[in-house]
C-alpha atoms as a PDB file:
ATOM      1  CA  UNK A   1       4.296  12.092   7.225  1.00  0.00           C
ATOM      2  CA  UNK A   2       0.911  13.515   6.930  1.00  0.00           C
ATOM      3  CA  UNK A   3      -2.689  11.442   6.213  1.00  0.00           C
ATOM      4  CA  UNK A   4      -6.232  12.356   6.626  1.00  0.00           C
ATOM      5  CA  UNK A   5      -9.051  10.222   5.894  1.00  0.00           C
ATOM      6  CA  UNK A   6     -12.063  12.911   4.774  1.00  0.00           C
ATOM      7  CA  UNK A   7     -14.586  10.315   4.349  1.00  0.00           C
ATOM      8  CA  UNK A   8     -15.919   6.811   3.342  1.00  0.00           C
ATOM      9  CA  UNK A   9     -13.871   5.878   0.316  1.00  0.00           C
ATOM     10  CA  UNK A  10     -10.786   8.130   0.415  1.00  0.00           C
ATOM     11  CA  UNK A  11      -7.534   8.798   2.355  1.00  0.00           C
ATOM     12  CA  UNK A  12      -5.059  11.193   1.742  1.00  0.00           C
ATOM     13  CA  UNK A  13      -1.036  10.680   2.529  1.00  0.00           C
ATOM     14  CA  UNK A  14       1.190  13.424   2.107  1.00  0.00           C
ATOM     15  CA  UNK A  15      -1.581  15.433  -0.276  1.00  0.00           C
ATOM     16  CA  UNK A  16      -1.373  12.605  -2.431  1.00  0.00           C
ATOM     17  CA  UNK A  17      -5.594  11.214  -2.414  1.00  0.00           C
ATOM     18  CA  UNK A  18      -6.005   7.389  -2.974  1.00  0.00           C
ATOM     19  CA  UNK A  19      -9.372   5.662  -3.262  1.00  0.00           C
ATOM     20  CA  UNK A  20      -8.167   2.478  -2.589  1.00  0.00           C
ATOM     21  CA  UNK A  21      -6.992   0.649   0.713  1.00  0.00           C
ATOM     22  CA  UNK A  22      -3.157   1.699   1.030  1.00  0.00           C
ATOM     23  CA  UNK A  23      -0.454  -0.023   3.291  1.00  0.00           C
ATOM     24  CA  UNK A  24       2.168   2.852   4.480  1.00  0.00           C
ATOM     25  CA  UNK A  25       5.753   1.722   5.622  1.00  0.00           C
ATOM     26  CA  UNK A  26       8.000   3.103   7.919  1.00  0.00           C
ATOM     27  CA  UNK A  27      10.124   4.675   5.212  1.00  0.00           C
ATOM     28  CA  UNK A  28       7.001   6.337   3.968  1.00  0.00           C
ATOM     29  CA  UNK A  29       6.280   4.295   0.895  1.00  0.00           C
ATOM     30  CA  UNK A  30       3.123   4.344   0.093  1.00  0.00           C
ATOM     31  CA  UNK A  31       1.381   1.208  -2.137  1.00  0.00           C
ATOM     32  CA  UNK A  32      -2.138  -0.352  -2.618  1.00  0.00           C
ATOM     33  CA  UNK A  33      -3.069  -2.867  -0.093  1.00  0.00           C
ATOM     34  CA  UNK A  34      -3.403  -6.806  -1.609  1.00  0.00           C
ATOM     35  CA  UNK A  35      -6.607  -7.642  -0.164  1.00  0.00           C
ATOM     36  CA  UNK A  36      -7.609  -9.897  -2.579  1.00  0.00           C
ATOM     37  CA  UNK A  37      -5.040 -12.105  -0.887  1.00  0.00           C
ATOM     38  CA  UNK A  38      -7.534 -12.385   1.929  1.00  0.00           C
ATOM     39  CA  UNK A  39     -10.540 -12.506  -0.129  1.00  0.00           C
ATOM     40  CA  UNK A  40      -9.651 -15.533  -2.354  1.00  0.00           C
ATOM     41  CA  UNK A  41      -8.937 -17.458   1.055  1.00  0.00           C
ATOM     42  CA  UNK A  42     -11.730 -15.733   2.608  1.00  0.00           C
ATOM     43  CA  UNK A  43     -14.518 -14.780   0.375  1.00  0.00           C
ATOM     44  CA  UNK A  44     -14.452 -11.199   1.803  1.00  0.00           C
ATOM     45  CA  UNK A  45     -11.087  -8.575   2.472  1.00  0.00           C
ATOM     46  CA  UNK A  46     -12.238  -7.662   5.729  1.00  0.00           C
ATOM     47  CA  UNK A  47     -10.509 -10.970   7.202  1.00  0.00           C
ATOM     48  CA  UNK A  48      -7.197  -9.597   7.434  1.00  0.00           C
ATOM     49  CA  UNK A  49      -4.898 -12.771   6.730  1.00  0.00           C
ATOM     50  CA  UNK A  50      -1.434 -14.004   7.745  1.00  0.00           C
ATOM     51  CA  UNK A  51      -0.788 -14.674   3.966  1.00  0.00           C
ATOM     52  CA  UNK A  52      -1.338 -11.039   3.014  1.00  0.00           C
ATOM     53  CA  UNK A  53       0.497  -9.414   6.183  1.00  0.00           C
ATOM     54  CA  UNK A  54       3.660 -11.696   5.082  1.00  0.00           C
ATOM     55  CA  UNK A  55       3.147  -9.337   1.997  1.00  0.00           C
ATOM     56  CA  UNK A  56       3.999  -6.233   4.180  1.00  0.00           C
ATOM     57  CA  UNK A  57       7.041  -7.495   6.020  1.00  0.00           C
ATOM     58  CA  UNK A  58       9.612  -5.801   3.901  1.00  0.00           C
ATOM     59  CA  UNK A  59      10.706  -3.019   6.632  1.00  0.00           C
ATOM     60  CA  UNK A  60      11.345  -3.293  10.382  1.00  0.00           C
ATOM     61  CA  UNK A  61       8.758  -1.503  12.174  1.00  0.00           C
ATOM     62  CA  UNK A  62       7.707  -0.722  16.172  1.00  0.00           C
ATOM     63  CA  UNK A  63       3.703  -0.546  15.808  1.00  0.00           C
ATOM     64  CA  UNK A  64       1.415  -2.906  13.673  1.00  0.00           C
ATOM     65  CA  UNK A  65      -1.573   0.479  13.181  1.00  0.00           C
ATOM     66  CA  UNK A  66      -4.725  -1.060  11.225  1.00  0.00           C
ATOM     67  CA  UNK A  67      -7.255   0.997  10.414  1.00  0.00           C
ATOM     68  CA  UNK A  68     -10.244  -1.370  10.144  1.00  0.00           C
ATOM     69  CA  UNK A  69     -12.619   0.733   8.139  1.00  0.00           C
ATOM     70  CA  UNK A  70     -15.509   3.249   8.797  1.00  0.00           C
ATOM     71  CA  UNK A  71     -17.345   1.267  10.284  1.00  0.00           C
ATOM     72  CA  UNK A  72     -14.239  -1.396  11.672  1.00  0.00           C
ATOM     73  CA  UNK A  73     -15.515  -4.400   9.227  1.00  0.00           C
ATOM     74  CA  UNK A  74     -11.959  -5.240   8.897  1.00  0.00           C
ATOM     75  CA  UNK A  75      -9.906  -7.485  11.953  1.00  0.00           C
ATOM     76  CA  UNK A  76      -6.557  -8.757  11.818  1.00  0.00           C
ATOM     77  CA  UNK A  77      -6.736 -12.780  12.114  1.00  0.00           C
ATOM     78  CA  UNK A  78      -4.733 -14.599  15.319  1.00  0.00           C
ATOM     79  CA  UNK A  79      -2.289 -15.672  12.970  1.00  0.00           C
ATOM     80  CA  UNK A  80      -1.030 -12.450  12.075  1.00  0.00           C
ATOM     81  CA  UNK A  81      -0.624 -11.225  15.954  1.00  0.00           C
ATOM     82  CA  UNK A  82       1.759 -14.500  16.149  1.00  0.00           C
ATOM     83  CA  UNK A  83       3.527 -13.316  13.302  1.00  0.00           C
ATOM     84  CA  UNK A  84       4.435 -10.178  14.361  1.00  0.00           C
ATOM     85  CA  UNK A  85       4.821 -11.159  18.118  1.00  0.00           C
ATOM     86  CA  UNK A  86       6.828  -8.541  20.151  1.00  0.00           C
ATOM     87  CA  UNK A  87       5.633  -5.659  18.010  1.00  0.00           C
ATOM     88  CA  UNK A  88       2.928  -3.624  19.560  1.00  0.00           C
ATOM     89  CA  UNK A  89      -0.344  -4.062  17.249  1.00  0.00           C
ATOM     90  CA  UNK A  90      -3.219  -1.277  16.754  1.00  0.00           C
ATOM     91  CA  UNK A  91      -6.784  -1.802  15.401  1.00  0.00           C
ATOM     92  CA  UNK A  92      -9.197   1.054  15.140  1.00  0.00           C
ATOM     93  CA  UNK A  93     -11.697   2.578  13.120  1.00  0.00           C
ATOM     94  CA  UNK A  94      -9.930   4.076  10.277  1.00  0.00           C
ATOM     95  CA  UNK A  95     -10.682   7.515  11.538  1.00  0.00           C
ATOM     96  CA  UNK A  96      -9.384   6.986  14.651  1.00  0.00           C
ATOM     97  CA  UNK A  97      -6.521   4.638  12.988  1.00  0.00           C
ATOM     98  CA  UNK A  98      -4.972   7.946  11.317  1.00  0.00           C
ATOM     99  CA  UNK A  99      -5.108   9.908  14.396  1.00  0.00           C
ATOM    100  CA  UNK A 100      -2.676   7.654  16.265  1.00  0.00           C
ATOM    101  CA  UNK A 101      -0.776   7.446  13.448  1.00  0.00           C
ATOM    102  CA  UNK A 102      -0.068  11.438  13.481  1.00  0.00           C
ATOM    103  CA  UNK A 103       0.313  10.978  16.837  1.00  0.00           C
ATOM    104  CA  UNK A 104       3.124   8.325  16.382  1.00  0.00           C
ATOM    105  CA  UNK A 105       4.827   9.429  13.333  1.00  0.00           C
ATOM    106  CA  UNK A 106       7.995  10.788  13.948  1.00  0.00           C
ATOM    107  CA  UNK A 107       8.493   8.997  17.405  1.00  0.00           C
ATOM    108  CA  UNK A 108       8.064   5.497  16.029  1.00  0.00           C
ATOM    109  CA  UNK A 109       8.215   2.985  12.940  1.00  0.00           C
ATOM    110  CA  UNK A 110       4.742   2.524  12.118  1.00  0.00           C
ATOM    111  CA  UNK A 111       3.693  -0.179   9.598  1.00  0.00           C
ATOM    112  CA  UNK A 112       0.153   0.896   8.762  1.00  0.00           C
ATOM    113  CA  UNK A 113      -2.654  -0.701   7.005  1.00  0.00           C
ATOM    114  CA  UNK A 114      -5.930   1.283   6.383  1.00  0.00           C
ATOM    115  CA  UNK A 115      -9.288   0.014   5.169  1.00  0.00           C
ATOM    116  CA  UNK A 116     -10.739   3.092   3.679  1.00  0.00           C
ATOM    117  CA  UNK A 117     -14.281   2.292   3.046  1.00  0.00           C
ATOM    118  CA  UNK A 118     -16.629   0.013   5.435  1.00  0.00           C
END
């Protein structure tokens, strides 16, 4: 599986370019990230909550890979580290977040989450 992120606003999986936050499973499905879970309990999506990540747990995985933004505005809440104890868990910028996951595609399950804009 293939993603670049070319800039503030935009990622790219598989050629396919989205302009919205995306969650990618293992099995390479691709779909638009719920946020608005975490902003009605919130006020703001870049409080990454245990509600929404419940929302992602449809496929086994190895690595937890969040890419928290441009600018790394977004952060995964304690609750969700508990949640998905015994799985390794990655925050980085988003740029930085789709590096690692080229790097680990192929060799692990990755269950990635990527803030695309701030």
């Amino acid at each position: 599986m293939r993603a670049e992120y070319p800039g503030f606003g935009r990622i790219v999986i598989d050629g396919k370019t989205y302009d919205h936050d995306v969650v990618v499973y293992p099995s390479g499905r691709v779909e638009k990230r719920k946020k608005w879970l975490s902003k009605n309990k919130h006020g703001t999506s870049h409080r990454f909550d245990l509600e929404e990540l419940r929302e992602y747990l449809k496929e086994d995985f190895d690595v937890l890979l969040i890419g928290t933004g441009a600018y790394g505005m977004l952060s995964l809440l304690p609750g969700g580290r508990k949640l998905v104890k015994g799985k390794e868990v990655i925050e980085l910028p988003t740029g930085k977040a789709i590096e690692k996951f080229s790097e680990l595609s192929g060799r692990k399950r990755v269950l990635a989450v990527f803030h695309i804009t701030c």
